[in-house]
PDB file of N, CA and C in Angstrom:
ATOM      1  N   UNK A   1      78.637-129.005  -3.694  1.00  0.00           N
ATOM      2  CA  UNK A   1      77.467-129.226  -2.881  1.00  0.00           C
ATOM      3  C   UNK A   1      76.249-128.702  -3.632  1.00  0.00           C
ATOM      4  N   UNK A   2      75.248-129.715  -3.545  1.00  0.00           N
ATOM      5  CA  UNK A   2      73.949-129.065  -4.494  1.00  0.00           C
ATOM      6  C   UNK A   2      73.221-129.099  -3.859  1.00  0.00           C
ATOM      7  N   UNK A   3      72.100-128.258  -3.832  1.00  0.00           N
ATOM      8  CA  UNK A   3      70.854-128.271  -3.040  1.00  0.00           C
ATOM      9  C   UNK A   3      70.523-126.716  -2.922  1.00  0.00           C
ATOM     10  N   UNK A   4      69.110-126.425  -1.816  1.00  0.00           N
ATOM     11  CA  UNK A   4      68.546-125.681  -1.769  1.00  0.00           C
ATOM     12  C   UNK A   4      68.474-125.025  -0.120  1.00  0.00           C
ATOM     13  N   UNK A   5      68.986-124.112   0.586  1.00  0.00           N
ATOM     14  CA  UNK A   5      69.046-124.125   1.708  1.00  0.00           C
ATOM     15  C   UNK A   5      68.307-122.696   2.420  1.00  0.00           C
ATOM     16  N   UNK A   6      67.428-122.980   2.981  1.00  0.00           N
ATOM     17  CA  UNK A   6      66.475-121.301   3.532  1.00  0.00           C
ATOM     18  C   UNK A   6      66.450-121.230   4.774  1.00  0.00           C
ATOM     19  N   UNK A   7      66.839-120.147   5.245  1.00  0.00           N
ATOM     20  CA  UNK A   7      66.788-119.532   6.857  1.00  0.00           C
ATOM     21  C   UNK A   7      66.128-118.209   6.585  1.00  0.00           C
ATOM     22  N   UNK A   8      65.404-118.015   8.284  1.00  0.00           N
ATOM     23  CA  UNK A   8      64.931-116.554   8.420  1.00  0.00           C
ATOM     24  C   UNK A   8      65.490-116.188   9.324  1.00  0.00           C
ATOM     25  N   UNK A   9      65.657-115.181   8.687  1.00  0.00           N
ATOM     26  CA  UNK A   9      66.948-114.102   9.122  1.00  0.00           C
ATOM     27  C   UNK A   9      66.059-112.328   9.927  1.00  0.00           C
ATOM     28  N   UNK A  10      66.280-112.891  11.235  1.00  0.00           N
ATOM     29  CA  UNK A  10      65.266-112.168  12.259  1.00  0.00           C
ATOM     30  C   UNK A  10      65.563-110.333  12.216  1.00  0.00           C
ATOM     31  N   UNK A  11      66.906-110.222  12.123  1.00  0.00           N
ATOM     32  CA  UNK A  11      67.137-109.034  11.541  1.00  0.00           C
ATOM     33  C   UNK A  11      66.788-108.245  10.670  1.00  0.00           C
ATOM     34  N   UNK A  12      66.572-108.561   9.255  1.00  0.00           N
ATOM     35  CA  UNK A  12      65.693-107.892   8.316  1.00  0.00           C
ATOM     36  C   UNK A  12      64.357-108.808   8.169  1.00  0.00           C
ATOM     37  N   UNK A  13      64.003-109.656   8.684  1.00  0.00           N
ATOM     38  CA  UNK A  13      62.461-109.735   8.668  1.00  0.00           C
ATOM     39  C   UNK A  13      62.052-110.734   7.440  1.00  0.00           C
ATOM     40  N   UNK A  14      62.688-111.756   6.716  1.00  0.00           N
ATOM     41  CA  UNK A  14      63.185-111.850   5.588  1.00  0.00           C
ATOM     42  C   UNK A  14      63.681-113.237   5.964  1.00  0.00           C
ATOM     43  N   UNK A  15      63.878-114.056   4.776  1.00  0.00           N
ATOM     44  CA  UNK A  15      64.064-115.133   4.331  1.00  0.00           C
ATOM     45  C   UNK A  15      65.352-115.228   3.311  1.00  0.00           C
ATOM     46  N   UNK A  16      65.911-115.618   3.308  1.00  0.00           N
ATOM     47  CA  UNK A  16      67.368-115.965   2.721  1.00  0.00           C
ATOM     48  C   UNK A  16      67.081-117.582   2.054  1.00  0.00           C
ATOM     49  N   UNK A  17      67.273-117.381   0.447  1.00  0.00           N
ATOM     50  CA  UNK A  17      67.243-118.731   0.520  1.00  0.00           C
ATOM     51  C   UNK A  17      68.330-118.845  -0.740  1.00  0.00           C
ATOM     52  N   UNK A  18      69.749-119.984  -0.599  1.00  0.00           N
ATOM     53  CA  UNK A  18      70.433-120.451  -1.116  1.00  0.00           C
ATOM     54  C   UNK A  18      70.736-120.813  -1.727  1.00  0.00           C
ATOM     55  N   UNK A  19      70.930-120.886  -3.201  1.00  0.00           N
ATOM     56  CA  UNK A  19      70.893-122.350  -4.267  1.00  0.00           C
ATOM     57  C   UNK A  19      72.607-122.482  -4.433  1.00  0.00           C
ATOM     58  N   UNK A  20      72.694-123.482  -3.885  1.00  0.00           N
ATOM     59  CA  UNK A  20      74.281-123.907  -4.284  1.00  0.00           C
ATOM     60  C   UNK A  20      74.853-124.121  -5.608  1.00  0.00           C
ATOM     61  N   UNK A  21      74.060-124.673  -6.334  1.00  0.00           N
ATOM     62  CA  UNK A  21      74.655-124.934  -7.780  1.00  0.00           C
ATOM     63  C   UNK A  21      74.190-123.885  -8.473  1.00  0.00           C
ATOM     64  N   UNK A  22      73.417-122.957  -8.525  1.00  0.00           N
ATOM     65  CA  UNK A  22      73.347-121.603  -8.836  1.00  0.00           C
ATOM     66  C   UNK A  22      74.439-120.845  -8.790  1.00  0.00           C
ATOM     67  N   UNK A  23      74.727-120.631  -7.441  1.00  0.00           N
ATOM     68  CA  UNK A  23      76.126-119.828  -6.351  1.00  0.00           C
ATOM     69  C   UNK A  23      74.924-118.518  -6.347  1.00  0.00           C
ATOM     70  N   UNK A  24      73.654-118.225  -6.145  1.00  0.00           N
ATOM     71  CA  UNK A  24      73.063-117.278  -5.510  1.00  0.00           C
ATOM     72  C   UNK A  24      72.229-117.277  -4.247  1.00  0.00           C
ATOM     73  N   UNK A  25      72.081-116.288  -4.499  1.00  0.00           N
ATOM     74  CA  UNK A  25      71.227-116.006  -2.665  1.00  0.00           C
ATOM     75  C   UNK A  25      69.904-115.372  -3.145  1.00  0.00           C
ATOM     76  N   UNK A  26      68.591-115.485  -2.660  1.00  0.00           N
ATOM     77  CA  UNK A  26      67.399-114.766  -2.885  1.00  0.00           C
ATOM     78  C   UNK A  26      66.653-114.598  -1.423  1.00  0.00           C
ATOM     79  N   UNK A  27      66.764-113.185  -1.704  1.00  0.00           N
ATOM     80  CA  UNK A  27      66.187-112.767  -0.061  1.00  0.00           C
ATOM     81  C   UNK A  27      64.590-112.232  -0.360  1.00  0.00           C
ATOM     82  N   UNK A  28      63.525-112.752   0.463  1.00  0.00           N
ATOM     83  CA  UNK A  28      62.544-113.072   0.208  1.00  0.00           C
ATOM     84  C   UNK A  28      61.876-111.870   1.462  1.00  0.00           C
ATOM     85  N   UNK A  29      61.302-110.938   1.645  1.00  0.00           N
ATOM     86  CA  UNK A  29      60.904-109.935   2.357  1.00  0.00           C
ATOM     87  C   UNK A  29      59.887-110.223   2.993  1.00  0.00           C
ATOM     88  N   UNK A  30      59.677-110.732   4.035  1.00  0.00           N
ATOM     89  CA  UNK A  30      58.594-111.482   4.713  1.00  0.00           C
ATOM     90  C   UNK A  30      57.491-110.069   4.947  1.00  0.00           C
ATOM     91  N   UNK A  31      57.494-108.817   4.828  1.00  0.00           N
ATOM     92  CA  UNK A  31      56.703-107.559   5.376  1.00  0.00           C
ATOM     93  C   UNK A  31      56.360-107.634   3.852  1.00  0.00           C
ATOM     94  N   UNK A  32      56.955-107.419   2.449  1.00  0.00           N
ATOM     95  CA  UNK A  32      56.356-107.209   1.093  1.00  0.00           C
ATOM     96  C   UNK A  32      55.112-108.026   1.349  1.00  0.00           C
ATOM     97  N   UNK A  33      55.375-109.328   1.397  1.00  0.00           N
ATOM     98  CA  UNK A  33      54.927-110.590   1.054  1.00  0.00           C
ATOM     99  C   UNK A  33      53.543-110.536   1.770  1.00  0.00           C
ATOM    100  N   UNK A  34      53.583-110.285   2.714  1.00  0.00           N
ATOM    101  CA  UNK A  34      52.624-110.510   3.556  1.00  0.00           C
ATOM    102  C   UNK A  34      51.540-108.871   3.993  1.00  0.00           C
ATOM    103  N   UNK A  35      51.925-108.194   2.768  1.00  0.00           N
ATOM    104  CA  UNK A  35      50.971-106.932   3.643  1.00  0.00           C
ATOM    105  C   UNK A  35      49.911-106.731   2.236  1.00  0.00           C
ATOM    106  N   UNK A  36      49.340-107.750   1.619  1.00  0.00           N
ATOM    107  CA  UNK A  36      48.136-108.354   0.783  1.00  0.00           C
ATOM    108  C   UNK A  36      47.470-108.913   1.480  1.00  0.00           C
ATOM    109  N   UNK A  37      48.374-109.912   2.417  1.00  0.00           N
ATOM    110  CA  UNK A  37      47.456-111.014   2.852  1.00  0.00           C
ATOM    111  C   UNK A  37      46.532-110.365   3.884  1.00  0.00           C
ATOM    112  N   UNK A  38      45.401-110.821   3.975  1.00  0.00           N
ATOM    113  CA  UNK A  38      44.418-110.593   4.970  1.00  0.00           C
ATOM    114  C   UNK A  38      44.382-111.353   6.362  1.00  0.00           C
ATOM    115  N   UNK A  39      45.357-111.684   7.445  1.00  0.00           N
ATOM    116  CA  UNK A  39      45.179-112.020   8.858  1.00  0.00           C
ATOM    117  C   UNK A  39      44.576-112.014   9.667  1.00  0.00           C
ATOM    118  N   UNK A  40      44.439-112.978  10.477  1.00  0.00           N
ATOM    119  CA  UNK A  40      43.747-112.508  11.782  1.00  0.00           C
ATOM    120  C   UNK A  40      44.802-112.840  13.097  1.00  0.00           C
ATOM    121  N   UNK A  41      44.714-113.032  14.218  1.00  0.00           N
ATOM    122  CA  UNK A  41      45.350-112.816  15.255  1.00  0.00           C
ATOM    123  C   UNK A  41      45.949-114.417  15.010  1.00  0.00           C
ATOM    124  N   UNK A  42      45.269-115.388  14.652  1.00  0.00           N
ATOM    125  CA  UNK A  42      45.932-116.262  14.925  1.00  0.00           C
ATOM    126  C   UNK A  42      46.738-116.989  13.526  1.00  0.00           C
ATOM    127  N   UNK A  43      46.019-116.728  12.540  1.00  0.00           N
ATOM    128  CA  UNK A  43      46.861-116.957  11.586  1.00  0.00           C
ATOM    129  C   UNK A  43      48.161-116.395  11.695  1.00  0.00           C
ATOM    130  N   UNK A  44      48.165-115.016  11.786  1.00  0.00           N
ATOM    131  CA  UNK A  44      49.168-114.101  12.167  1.00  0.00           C
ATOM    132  C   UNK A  44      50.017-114.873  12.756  1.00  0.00           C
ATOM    133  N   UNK A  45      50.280-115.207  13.813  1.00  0.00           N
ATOM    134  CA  UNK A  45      51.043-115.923  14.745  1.00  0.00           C
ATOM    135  C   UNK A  45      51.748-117.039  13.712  1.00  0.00           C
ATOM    136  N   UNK A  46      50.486-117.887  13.486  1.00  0.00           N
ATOM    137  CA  UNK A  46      51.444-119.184  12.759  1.00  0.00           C
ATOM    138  C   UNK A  46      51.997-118.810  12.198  1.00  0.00           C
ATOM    139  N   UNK A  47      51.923-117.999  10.851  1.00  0.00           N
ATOM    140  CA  UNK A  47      52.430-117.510   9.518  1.00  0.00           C
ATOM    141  C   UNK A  47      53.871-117.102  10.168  1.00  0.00           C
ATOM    142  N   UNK A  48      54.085-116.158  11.477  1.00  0.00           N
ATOM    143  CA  UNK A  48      54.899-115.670  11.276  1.00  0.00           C
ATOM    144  C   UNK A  48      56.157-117.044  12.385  1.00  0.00           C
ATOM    145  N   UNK A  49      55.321-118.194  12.379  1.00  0.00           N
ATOM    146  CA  UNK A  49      56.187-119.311  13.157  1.00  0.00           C
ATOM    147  C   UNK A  49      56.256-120.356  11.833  1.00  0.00           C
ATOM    148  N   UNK A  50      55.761-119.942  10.748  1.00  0.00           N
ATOM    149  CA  UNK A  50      56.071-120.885   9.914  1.00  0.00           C
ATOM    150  C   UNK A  50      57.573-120.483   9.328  1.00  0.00           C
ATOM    151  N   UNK A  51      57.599-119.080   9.097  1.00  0.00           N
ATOM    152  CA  UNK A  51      58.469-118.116   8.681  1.00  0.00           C
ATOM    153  C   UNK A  51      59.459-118.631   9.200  1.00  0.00           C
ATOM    154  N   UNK A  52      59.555-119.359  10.411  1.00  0.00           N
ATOM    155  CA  UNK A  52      60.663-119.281  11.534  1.00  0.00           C
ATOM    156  C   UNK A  52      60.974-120.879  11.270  1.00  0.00           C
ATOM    157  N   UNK A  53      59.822-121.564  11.635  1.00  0.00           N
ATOM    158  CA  UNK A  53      60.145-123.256  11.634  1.00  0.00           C
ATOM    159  C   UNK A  53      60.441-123.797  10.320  1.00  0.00           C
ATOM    160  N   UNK A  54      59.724-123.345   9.562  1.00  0.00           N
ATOM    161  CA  UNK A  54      59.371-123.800   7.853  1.00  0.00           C
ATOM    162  C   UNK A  54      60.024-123.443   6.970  1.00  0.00           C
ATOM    163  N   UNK A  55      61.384-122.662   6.721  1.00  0.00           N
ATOM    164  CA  UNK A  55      61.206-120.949   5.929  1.00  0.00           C
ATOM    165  C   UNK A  55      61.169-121.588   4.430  1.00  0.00           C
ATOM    166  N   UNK A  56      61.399-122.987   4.258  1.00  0.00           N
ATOM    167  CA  UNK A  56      61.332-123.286   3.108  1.00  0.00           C
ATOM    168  C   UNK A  56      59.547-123.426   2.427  1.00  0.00           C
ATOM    169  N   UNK A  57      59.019-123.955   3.445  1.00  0.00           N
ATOM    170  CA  UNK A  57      57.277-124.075   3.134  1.00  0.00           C
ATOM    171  C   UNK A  57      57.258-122.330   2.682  1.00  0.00           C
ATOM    172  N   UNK A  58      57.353-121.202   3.362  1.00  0.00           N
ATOM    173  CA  UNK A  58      56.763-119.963   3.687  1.00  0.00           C
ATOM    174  C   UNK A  58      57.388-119.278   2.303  1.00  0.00           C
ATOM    175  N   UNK A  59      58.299-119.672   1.875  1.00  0.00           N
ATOM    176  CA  UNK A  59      58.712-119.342   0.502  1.00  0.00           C
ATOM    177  C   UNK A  59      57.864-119.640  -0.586  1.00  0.00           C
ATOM    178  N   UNK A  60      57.551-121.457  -0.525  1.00  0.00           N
ATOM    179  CA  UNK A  60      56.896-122.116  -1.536  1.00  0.00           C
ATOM    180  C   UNK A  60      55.569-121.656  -1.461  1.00  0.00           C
ATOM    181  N   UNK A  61      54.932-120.987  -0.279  1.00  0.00           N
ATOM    182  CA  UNK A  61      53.657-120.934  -0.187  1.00  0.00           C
ATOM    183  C   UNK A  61      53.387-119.098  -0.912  1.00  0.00           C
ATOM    184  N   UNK A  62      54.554-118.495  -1.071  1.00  0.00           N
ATOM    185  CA  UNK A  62      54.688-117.037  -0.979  1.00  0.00           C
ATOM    186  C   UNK A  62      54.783-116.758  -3.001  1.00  0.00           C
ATOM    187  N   UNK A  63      55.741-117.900  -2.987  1.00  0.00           N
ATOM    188  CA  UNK A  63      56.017-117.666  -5.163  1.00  0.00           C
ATOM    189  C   UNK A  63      55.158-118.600  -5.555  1.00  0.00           C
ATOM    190  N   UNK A  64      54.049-119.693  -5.361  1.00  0.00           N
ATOM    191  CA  UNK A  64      52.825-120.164  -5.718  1.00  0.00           C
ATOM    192  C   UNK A  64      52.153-119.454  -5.579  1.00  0.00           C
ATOM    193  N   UNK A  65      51.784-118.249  -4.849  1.00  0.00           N
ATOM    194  CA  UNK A  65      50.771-117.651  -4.697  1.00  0.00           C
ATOM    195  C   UNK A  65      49.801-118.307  -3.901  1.00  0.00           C
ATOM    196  N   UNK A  66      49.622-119.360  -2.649  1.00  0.00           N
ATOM    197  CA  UNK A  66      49.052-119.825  -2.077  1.00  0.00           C
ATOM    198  C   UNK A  66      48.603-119.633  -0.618  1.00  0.00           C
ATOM    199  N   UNK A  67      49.388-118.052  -0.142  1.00  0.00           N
ATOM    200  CA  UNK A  67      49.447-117.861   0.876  1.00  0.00           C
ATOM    201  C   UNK A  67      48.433-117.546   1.600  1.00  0.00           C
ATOM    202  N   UNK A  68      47.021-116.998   1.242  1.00  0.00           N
ATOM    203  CA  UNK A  68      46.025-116.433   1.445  1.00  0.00           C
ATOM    204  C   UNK A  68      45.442-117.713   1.465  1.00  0.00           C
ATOM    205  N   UNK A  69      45.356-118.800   0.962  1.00  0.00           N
ATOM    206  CA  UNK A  69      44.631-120.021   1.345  1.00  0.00           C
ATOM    207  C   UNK A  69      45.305-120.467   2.118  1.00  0.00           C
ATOM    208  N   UNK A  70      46.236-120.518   2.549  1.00  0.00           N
ATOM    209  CA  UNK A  70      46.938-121.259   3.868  1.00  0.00           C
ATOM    210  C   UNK A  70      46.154-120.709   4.816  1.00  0.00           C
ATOM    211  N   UNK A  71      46.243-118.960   4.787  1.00  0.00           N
ATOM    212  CA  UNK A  71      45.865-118.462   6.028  1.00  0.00           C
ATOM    213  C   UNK A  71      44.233-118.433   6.285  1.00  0.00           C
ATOM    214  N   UNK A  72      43.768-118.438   5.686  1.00  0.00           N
ATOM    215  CA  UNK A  72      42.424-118.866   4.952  1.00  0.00           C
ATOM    216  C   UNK A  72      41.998-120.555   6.008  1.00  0.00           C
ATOM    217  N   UNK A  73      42.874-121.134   5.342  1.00  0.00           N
ATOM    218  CA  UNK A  73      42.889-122.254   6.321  1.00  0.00           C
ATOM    219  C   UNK A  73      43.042-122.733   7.799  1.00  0.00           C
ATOM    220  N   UNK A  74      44.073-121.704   8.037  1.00  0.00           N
ATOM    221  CA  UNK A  74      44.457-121.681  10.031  1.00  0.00           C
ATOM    222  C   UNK A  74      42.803-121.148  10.478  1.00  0.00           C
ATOM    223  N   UNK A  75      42.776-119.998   9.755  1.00  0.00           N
ATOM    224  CA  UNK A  75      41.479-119.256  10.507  1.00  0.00           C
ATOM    225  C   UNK A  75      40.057-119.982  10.684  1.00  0.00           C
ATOM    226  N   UNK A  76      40.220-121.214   9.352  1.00  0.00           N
ATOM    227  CA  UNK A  76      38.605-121.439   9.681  1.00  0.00           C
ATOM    228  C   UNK A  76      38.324-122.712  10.799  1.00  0.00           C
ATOM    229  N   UNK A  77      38.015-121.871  11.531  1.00  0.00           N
ATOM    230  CA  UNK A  77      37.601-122.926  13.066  1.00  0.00           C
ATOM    231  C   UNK A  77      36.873-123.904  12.741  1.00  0.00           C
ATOM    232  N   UNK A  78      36.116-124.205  12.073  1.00  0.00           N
ATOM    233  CA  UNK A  78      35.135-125.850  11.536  1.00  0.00           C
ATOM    234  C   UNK A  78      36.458-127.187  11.050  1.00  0.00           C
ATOM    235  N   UNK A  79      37.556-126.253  10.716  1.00  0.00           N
ATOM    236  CA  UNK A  79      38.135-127.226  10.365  1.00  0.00           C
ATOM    237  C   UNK A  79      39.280-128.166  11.830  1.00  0.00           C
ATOM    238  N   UNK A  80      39.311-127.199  12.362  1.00  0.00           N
ATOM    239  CA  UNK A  80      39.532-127.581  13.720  1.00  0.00           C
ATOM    240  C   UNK A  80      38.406-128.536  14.551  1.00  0.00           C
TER     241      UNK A  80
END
């Protein structure tokens, strides 16, 4: 089986993500990751429902280094 498979794992706070043809596991610390980023109440929220719905986006957005423009993005109300 090949592929790439990510869950968040509510217990440690954290992201688990799979590579089958690897045969490893990389656990991704959703509290490291995120205590740079600058939040507000509502980014906050999404970020931590992307974590949940997405965990594969919240990874890609976390080892690009893109995370601060995501959140950057929820927050700015004009774009709404």
């Amino acid at each position: 089986m090949n592929g790439v498979y990510a869950r968040y794992n509510e217990q440690k706070n954290c992201i688990d993500v799979t590579v089958y043809e690897a045969g490893y596991v990389l656990r991704l610390d959703c509290e490291k990751w995120e205590e740079r980023i600058k939040t507000m109440m509502n980014s906050q929220g999404r970020l931590d429902a992307l974590a949940i719905d997405d965990p594969m986006e919240y990874v890609r957005l976390a080892l690009d280094e893109e995370m601060q423009v995501w959140v950057d993005a929820m927050d700015d109300e004009s774009v709404w």
